[in-house]
Structure formats: structure tokens, C-alpha cells
Protein backbone atom coordinates (compact mmCIF):
# COMPACT_ATOMS: atom_id res chain seq x y z
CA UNK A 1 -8.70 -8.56 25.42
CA UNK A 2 -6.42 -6.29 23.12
CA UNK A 3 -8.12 -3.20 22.02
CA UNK A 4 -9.39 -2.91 18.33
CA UNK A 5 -7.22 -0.53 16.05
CA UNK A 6 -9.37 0.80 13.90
CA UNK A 7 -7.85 3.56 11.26
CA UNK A 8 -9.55 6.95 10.96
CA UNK A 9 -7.94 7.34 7.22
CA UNK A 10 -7.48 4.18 4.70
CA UNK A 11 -4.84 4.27 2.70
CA UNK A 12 -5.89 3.48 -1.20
CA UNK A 13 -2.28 3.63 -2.84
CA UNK A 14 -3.77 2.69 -6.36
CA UNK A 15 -4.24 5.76 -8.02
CA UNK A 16 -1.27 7.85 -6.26
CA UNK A 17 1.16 4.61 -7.04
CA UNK A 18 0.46 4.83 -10.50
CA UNK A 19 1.38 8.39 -10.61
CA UNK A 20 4.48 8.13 -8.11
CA UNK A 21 5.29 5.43 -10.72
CA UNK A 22 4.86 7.86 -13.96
CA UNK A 23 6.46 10.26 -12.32
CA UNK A 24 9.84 8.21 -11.38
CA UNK A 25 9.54 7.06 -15.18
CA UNK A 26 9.91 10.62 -15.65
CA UNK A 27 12.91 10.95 -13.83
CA UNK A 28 14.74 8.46 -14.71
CA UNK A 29 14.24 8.87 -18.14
CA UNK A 30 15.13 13.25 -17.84
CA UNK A 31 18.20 11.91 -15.49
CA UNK A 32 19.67 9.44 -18.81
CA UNK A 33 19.01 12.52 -21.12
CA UNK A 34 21.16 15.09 -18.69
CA UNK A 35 23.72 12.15 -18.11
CA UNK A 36 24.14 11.48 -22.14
CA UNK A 37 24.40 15.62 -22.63
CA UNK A 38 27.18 15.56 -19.87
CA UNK A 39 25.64 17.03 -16.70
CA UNK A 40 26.54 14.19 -14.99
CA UNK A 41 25.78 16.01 -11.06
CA UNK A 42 22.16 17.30 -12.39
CA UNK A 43 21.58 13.53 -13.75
CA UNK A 44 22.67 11.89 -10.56
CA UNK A 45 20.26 14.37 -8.47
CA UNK A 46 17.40 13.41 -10.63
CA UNK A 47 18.06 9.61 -9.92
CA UNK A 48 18.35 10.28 -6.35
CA UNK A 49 14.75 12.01 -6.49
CA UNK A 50 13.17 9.31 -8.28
CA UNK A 51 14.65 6.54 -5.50
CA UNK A 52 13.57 8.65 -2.94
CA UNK A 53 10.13 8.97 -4.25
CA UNK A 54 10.55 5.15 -5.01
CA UNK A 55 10.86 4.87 -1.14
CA UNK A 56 8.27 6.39 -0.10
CA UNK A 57 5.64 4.12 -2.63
CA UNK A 58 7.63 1.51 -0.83
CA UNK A 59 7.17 2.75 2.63
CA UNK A 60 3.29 4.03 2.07
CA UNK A 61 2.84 0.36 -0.25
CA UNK A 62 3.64 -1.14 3.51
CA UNK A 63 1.47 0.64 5.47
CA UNK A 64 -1.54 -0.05 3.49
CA UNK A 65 -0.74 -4.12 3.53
CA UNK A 66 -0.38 -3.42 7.47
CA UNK A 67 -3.80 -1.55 7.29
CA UNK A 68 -5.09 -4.27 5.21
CA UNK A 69 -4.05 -6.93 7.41
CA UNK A 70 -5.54 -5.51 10.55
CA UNK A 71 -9.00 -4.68 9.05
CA UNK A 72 -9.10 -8.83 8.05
CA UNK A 73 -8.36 -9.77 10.98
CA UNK A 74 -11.04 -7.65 12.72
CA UNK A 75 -13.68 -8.76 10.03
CA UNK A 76 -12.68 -12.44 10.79
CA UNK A 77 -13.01 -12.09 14.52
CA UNK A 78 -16.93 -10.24 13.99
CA UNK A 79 -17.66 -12.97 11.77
CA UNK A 80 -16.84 -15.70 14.33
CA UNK A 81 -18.13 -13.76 16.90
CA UNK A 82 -21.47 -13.42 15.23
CA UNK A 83 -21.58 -16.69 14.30
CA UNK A 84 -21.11 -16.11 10.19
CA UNK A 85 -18.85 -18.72 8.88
């Protein structure tokens, strides 16, 4: 038989998503007032910023599925091996 993962830390991306979220709001909306005043670099650097924090909800948003996924699967298995369907 395989051996159980079980995760020391669960991720709960709720709360820090939202805020990741605000926060490339932010960006994106300080990038389009640099980019209508001209500083077209500065603008571009803040849209970078907010797709690489973008990526990284992404990435973490993925982890926490796999996380989810694998604690299921072990909860189905102890209910069928105690009998509780």
C-alpha cells in the first residue's frame, strides 16, 4: 500500500486571494493612471507586478485544489475502511 500524505500546513487561500485580488486591482488601476500621464516604462512595471502576483494566486489556487483532493480521497478510503457509507 502507498503511504498516506498527510500535510502539516493547509492552505486556506480565501482570505489572502481576496487581498492578492485587491491588491492587483490596485495595480492595474495605478499602472492605467501612469500610462495615461505618459510614464509608459513605470506603467508597464506595475502591470508586470500585478501578473506576477496574479501567478502566484494561480500557482498557490493549485496547490490548495491538490491539497483538497488528497485529503478526500483519504476521508473516502477511512470511511470505507470503517465501514461508513
Amino acid at each position: 500500500m502507498g503511504k498516506e500524505k498527510r500535510f502539516k500546513h493547509k492552505l486556506n487561500m480565501l482570505e489572502p486571494g481576496i487581498r492578492m485580488i485587491k491588491c492587483i486591482g490596485i495595480l492595474i488601476f495605478i499602472g492605467l493612471l501612469f500610462y495615461v500621464f505618459q510614464f509608459r516604462i513605470v506603467a508597464f512595471c506595475l502591470w508586470a507586478a500585478s501578473g506576477i502576483v496574479f501567478a502566484i494566486l494561480l500557482i498557490l489556487l493549485a496547490i490548495e485544489s491538490h491539497q483538497d483532493k488528497v485529503m478526500n480521497e483519504i476521508a473516502i478510503k477511512e470511511n470505507k475502511k470503517n465501514g461508513d457509507n
